[in-house]
Protein backbone atom coordinates (compact mmCIF):
# COMPACT_ATOMS: atom_id res chain seq x y z
CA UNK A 1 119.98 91.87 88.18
CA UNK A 2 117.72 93.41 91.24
CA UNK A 3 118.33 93.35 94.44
CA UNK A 4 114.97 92.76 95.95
CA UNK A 5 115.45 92.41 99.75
CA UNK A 6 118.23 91.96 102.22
CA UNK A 7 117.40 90.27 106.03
CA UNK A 8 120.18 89.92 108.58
CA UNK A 9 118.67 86.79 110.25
CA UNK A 10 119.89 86.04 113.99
CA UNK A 11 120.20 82.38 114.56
CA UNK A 12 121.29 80.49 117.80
CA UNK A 13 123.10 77.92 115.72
CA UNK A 14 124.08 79.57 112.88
CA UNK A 15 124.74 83.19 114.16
CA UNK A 16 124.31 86.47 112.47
CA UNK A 17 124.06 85.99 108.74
CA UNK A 18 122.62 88.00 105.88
CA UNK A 19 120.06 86.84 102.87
CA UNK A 20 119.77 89.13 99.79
CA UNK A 21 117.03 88.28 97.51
CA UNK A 22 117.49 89.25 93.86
CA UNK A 23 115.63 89.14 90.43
CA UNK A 24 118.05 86.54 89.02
CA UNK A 25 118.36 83.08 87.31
CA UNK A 26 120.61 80.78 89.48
CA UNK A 27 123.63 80.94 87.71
CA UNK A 28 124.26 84.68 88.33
CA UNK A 29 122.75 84.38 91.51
CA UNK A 30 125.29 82.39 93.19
CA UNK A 31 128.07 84.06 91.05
CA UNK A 32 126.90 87.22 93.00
CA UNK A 33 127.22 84.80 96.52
CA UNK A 34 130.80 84.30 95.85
CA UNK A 35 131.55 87.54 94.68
CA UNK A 36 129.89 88.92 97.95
CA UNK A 37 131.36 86.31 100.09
CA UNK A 38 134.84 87.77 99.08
CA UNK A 39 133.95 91.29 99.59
CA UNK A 40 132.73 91.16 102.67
CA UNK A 41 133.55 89.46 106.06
CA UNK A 42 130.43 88.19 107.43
CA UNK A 43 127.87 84.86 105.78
CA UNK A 44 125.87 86.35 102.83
CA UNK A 45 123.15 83.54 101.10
CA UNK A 46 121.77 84.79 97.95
CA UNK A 47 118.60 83.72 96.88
CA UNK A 48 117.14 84.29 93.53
CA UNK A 49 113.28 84.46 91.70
CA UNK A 50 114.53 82.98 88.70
CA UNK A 51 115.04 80.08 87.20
CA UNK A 52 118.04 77.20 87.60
CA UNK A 53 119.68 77.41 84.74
CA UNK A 54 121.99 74.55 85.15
CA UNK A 55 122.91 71.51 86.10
CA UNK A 56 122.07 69.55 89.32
CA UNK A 57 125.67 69.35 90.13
CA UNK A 58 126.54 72.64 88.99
CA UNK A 59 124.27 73.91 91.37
CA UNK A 60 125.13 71.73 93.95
CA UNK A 61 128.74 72.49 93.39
CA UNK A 62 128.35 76.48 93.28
CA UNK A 63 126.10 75.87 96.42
CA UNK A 64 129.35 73.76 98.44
CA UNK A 65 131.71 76.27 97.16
CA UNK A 66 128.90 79.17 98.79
CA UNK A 67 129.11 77.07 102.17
CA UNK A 68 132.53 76.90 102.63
CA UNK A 69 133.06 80.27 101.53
CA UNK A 70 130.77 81.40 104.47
CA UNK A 71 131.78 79.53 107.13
CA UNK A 72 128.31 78.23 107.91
CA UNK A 73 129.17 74.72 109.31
CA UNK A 74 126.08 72.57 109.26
CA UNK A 75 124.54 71.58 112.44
CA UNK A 76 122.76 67.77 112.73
CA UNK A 77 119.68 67.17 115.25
CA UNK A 78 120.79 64.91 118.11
CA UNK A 79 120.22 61.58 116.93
CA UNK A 80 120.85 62.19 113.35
CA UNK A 81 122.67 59.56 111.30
CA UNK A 82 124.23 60.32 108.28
CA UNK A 83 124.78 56.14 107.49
CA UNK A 84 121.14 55.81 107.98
CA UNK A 85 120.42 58.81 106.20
CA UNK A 86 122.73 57.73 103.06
CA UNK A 87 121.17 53.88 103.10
CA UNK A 88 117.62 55.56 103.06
CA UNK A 89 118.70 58.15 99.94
CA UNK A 90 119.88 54.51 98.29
CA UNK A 91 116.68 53.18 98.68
CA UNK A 92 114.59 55.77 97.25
CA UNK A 93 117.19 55.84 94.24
């Protein structure tokens, strides 16, 4: 695997947080997230070329487990529902 960038992004909601882009399928992508995420005290999101080589809800677990590790809380637009937003997601399904 290559590292092929690394950006420490400032954000007003978010703070300071790094993202390290790397020559990798998903998998070892976000294996490399939580590995950083332990190593180091500060929010690291990987990001990878590759493919997704797995599941939908192995991503979307390894993804949740990359969140919490980093402490980045997510922030909602004023006005945002999350009932509407779940009834609308029903729909489409």
């Amino acid at each position: 695997m290559e590292i092929e960038s690394v950006k420490v992004v400032e954000d007003p909601d978010f703070g300071r947080y790094f993202i390290v882009v790397v020559d990798s399928d998903a998998l070892d992508a976000l294996k490399l997230n939580l590995k950083l995420l332990d190593a180091f005290d500060f929010p690291i999101l990987v990001t990878w070329k590759g493919r997704i080589d797995a599941s939908s809800d192995e991503i979307a677990n390894l993804l949740a487990e990359v969140l919490l590790k980093s402490g980045i809380k997510p922030v909602l637009e004023e006005g945002y529902s999350v009932v509407n937003a779940i009834e609308e997601y029903r729909e489409d399904i």
